[in-house]
Protein backbone atom coordinates (compact mmCIF):
# COMPACT_ATOMS: atom_id res chain seq x y z
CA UNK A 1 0.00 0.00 0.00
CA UNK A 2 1.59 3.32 -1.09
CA UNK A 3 0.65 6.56 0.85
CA UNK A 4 0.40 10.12 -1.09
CA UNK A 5 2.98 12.41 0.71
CA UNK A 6 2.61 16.01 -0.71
CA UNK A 7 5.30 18.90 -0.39
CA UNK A 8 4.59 20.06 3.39
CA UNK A 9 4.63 15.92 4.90
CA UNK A 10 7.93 15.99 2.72
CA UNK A 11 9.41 18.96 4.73
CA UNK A 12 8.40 17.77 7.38
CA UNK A 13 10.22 14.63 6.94
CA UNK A 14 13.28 16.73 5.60
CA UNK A 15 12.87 18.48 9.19
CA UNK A 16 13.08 15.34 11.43
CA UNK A 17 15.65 13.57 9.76
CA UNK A 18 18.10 16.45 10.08
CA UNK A 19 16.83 16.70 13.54
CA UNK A 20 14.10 14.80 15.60
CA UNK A 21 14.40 16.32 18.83
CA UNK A 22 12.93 19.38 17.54
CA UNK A 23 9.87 21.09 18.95
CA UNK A 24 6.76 20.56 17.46
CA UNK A 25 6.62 24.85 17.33
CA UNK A 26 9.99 24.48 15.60
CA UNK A 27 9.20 22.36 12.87
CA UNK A 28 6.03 23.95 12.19
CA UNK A 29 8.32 27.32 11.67
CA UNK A 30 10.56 25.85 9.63
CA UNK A 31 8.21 24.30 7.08
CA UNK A 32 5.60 27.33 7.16
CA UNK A 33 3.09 26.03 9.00
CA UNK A 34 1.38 25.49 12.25
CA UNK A 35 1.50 23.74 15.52
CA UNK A 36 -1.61 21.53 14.84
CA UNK A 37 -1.30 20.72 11.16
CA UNK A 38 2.23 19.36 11.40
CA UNK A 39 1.14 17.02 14.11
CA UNK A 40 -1.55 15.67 12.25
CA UNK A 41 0.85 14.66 9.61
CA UNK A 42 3.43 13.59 11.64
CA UNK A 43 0.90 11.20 13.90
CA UNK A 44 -0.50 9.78 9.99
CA UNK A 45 2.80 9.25 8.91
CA UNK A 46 4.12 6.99 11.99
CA UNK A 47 0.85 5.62 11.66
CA UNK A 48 1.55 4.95 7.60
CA UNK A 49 5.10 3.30 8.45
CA UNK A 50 7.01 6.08 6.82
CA UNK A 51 8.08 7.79 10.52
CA UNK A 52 9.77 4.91 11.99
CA UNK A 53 11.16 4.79 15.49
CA UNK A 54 13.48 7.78 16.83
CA UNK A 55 16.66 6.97 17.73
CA UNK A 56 20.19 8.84 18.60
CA UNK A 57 23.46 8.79 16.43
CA UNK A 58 25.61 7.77 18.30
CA UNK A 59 29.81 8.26 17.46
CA UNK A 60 31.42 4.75 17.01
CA UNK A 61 35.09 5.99 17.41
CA UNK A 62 34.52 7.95 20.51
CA UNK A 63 32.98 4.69 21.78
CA UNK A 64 36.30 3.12 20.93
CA UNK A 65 34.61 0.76 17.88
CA UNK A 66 37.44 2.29 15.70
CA UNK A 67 36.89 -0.55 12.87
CA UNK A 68 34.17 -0.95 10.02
CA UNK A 69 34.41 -4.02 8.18
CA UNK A 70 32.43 -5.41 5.50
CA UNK A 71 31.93 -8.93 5.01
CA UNK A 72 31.42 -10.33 1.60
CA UNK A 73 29.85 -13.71 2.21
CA UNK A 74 29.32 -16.76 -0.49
CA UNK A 75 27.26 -19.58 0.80
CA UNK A 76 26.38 -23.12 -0.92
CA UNK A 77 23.35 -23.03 1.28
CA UNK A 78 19.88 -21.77 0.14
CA UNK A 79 17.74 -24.02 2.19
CA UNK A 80 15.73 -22.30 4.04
CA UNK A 81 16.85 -23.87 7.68
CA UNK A 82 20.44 -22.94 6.69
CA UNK A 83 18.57 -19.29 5.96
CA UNK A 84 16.99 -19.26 9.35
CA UNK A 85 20.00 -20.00 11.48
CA UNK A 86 22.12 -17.28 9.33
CA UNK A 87 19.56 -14.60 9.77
CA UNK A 88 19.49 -15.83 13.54
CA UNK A 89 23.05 -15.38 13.82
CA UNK A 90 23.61 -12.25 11.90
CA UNK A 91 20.15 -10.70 14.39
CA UNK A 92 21.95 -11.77 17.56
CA UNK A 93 25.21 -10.50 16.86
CA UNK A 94 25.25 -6.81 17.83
CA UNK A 95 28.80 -5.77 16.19
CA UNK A 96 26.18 -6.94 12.69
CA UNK A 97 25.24 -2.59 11.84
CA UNK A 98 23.74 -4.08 8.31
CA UNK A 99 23.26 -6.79 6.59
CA UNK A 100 21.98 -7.38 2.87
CA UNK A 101 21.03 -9.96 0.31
CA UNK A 102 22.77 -9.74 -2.93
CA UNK A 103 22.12 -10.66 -6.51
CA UNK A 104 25.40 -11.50 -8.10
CA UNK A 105 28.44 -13.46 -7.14
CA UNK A 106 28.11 -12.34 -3.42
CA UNK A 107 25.20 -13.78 -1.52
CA UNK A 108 25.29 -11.06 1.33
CA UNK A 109 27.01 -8.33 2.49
CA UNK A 110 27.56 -7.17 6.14
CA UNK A 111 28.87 -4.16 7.81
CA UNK A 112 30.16 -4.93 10.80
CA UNK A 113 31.96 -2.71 13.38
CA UNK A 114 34.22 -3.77 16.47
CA UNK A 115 37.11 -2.42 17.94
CA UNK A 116 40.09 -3.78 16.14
CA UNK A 117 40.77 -6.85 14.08
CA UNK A 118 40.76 -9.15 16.88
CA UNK A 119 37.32 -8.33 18.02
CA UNK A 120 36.28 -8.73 14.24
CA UNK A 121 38.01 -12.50 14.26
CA UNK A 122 36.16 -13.17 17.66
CA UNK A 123 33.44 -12.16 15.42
CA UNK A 124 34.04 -14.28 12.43
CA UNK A 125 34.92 -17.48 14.64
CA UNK A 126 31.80 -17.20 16.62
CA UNK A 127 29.66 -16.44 13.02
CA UNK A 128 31.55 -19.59 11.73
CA UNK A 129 30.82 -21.63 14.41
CA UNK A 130 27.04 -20.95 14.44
CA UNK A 131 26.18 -21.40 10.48
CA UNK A 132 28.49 -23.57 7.62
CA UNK A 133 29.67 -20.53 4.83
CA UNK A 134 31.52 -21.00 1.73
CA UNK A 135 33.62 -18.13 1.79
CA UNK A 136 34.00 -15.03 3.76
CA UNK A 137 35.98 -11.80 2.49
CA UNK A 138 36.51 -8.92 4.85
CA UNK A 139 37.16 -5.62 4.04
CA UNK A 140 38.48 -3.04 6.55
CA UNK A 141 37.23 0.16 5.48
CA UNK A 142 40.50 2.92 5.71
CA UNK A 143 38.36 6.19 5.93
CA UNK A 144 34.37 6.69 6.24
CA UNK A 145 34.11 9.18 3.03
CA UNK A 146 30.37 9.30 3.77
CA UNK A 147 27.82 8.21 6.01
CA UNK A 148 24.33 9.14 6.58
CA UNK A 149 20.83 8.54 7.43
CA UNK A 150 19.38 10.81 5.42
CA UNK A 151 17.28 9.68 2.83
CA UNK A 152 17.06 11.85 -0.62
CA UNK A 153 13.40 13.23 -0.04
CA UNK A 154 12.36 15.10 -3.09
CA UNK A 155 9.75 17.11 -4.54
CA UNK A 156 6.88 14.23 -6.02
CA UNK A 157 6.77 16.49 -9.27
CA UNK A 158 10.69 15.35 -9.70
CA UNK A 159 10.08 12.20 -9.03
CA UNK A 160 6.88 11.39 -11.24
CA UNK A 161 9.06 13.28 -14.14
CA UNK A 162 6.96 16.70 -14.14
CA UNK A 163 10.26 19.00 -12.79
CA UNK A 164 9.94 21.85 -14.75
């Protein structure tokens, strides 16, 4: 089911993702509106599944989890039990920050962040000891270029191919 978002909802969605903690007086002033109105879109839109739960970013390398690696993982197993115990593993395992399903050579991909390399091959061995994988890659990432949870809301006319 796909819900209509017009211009103001996506302001106010530009709004909280640069900044949830605002007031509700403060995003009404920043999109042009009032108090009332942007509530009422804000309460549909958690209501829609668009507003997901608020959270904090929080600064991995001041918490001392200085390394990001991604995992490149081929597997021989598609059965779904073999599926079930993987996804169990990878949901369990909190150092797991994402983890996709590929199409291509790579069956999934996994961001992981630890403190060093020998937290990510306490990792590994405890990932390898839980579920039977083909091959594992790991990358260590050398410098974050970019990073964000900001997702590219634009105006619907753009989108539907009506920019002018």
């Amino acid at each position: 089911m796909s819900v209509q978002i017009d211009a103001l909802d996506r302001k106010i969605l530009a709004a909280l993702q640069e900044d949830a903690s605002q007031s509700l007086d403060e995003i009404a002033k920043v999109v042009g509106s009032s108090k009332t109105p942007v509530w009422t879109r804000i309460r549909k839109m958690r209501e829609a599944g668009i507003i997901g739960r608020q959270t904090v970013l929080l600064d991995a390398e001041a918490l001392g989890l200085e390394a990001c690696f991604f995992v490149l993982i081929r597997t021989s197993e598609h059965e779904a039990d073999w599926q079930q115990k993987f996804l169990h593993a990878l949901q369990t395992r909190p150092e797991v920050l994402e983890a996709h399903r590929l199409a291509g050579d790579i069956d999934y991909i996994l961001k992981v962040r630890v403190p060093n390399a020998r937290a990510y091959d306490r990792f590994y061995q405890a990932l390898i000891s839980e579920v039977r994988i083909h091959n594992v890659t790991a990358l260590l990432s050398m410098e974050e270029i970019k990073s964000t949870t900001l997702l590219p809301i634009e105006d619907g006319a753009q989108e539907n191919g009506n920019a002018p």
